[in-house]
C-alpha atoms as a PDB file:
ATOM      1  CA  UNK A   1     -18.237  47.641-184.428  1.00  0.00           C
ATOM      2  CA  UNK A   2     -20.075  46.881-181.186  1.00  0.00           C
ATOM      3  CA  UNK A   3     -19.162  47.444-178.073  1.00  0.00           C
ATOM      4  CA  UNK A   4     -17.370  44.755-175.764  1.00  0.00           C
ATOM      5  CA  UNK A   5     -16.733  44.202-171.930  1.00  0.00           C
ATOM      6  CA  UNK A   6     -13.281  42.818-171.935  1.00  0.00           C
ATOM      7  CA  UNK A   7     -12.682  41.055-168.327  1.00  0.00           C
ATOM      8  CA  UNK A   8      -9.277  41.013-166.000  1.00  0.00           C
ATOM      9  CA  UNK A   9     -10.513  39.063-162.965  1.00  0.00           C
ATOM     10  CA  UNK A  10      -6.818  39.421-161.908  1.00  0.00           C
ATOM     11  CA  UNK A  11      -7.755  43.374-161.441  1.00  0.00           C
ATOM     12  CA  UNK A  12     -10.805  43.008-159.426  1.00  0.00           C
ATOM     13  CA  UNK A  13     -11.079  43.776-155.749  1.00  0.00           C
ATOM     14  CA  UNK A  14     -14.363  42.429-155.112  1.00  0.00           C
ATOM     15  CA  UNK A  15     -16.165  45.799-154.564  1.00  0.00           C
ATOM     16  CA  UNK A  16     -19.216  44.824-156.671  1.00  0.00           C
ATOM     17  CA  UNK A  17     -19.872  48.355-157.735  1.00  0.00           C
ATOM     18  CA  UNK A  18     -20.125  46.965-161.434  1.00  0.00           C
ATOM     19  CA  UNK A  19     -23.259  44.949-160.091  1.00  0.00           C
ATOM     20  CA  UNK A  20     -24.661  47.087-157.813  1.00  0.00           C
ATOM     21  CA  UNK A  21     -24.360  49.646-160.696  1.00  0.00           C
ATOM     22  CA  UNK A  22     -25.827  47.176-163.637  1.00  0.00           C
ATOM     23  CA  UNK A  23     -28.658  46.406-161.338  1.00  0.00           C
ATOM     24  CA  UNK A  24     -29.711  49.985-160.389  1.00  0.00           C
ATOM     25  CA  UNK A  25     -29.755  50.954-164.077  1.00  0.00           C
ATOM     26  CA  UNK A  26     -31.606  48.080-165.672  1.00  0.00           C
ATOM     27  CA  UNK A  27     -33.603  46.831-162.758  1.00  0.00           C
ATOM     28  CA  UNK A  28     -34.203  49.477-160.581  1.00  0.00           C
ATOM     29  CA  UNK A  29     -32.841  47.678-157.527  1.00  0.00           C
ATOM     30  CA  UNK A  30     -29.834  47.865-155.998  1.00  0.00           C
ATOM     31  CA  UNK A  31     -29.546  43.789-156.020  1.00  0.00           C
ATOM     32  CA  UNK A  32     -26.352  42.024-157.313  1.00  0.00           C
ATOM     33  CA  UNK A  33     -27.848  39.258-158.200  1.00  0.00           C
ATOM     34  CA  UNK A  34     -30.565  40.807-160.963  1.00  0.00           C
ATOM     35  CA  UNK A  35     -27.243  42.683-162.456  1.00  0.00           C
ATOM     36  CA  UNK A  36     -25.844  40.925-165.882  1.00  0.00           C
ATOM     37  CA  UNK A  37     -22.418  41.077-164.244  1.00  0.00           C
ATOM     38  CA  UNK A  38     -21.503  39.024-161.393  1.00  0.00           C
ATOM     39  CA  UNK A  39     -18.346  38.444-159.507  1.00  0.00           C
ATOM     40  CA  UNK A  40     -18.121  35.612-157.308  1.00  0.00           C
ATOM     41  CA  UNK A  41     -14.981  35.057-154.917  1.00  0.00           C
ATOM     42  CA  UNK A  42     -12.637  32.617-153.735  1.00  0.00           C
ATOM     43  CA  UNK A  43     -11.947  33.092-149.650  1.00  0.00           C
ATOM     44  CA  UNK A  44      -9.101  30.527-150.207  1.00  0.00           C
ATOM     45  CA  UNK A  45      -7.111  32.344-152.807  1.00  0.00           C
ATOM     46  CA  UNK A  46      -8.502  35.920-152.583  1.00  0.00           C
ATOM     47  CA  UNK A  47      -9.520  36.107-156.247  1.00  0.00           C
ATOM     48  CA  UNK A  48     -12.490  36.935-157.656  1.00  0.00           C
ATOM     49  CA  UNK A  49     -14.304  35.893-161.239  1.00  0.00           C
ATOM     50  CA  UNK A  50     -16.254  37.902-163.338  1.00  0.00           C
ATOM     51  CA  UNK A  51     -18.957  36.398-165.684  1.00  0.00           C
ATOM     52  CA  UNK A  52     -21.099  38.515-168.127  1.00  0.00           C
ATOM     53  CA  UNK A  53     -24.408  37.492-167.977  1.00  0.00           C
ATOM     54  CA  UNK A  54     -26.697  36.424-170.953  1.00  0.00           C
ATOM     55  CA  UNK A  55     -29.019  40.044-171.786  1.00  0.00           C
ATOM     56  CA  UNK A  56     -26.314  42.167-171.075  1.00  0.00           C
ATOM     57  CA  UNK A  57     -26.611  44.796-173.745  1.00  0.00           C
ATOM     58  CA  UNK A  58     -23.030  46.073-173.319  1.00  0.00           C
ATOM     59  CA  UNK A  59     -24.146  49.750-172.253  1.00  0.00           C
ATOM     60  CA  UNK A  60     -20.957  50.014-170.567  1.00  0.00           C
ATOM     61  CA  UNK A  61     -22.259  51.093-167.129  1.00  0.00           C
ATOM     62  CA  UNK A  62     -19.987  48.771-165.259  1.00  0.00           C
ATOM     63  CA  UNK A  63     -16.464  49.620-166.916  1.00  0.00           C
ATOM     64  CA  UNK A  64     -16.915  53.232-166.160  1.00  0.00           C
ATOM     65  CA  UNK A  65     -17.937  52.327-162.295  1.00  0.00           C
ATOM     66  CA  UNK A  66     -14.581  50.052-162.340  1.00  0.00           C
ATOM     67  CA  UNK A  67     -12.215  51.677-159.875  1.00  0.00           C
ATOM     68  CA  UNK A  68      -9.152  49.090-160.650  1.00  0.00           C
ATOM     69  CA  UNK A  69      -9.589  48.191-165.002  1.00  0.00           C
ATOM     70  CA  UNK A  70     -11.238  45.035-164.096  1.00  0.00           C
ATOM     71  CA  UNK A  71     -13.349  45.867-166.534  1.00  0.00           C
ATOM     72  CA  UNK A  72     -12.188  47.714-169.689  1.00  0.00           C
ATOM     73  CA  UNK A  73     -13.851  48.351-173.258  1.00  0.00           C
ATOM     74  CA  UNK A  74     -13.324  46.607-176.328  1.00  0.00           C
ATOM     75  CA  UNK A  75     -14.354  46.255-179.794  1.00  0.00           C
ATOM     76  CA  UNK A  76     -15.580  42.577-181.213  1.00  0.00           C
ATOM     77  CA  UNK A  77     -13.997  41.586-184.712  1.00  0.00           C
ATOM     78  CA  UNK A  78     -17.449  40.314-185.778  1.00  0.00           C
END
């Protein structure tokens, strides 16, 4: 079965490392917003959301850069 990013925005901190890391690896550039991950927050509530972009080849990268289980692996059912 393929790999799968399963997301807990409710974990996230907001340190961007999955970005920053996606980037680096598949774009050469440490730029956020060329990564296939990006989390975007809310100053109001202090939460953050996570949205896997469209490309992202689930290498994984980002949930082993997750300090707090944001991001965790799964398996898809099809």
């Amino acid at each position: 079965m393929p790999n799968e990013i399963r997301v807990y925005p409710e974990l996230c901190c907001g340190c961007m490392l999955c970005s920053v890391t996606c980037s680096a690896l598949h774009q050469k550039a440490f730029c956020p917003s060329a990564a296939y991950i990006s989390v975007r927050g809310d100053a109001h509530d202090a939460h953050f959301s996570i949205t896997i972009e469209q490309g992202c080849d689930m290498c994984l990268a980002c949930v082993k850069i997750c300090p707090t289980g944001a991001l965790q692996r799964g398996e898809s059912d099809g």
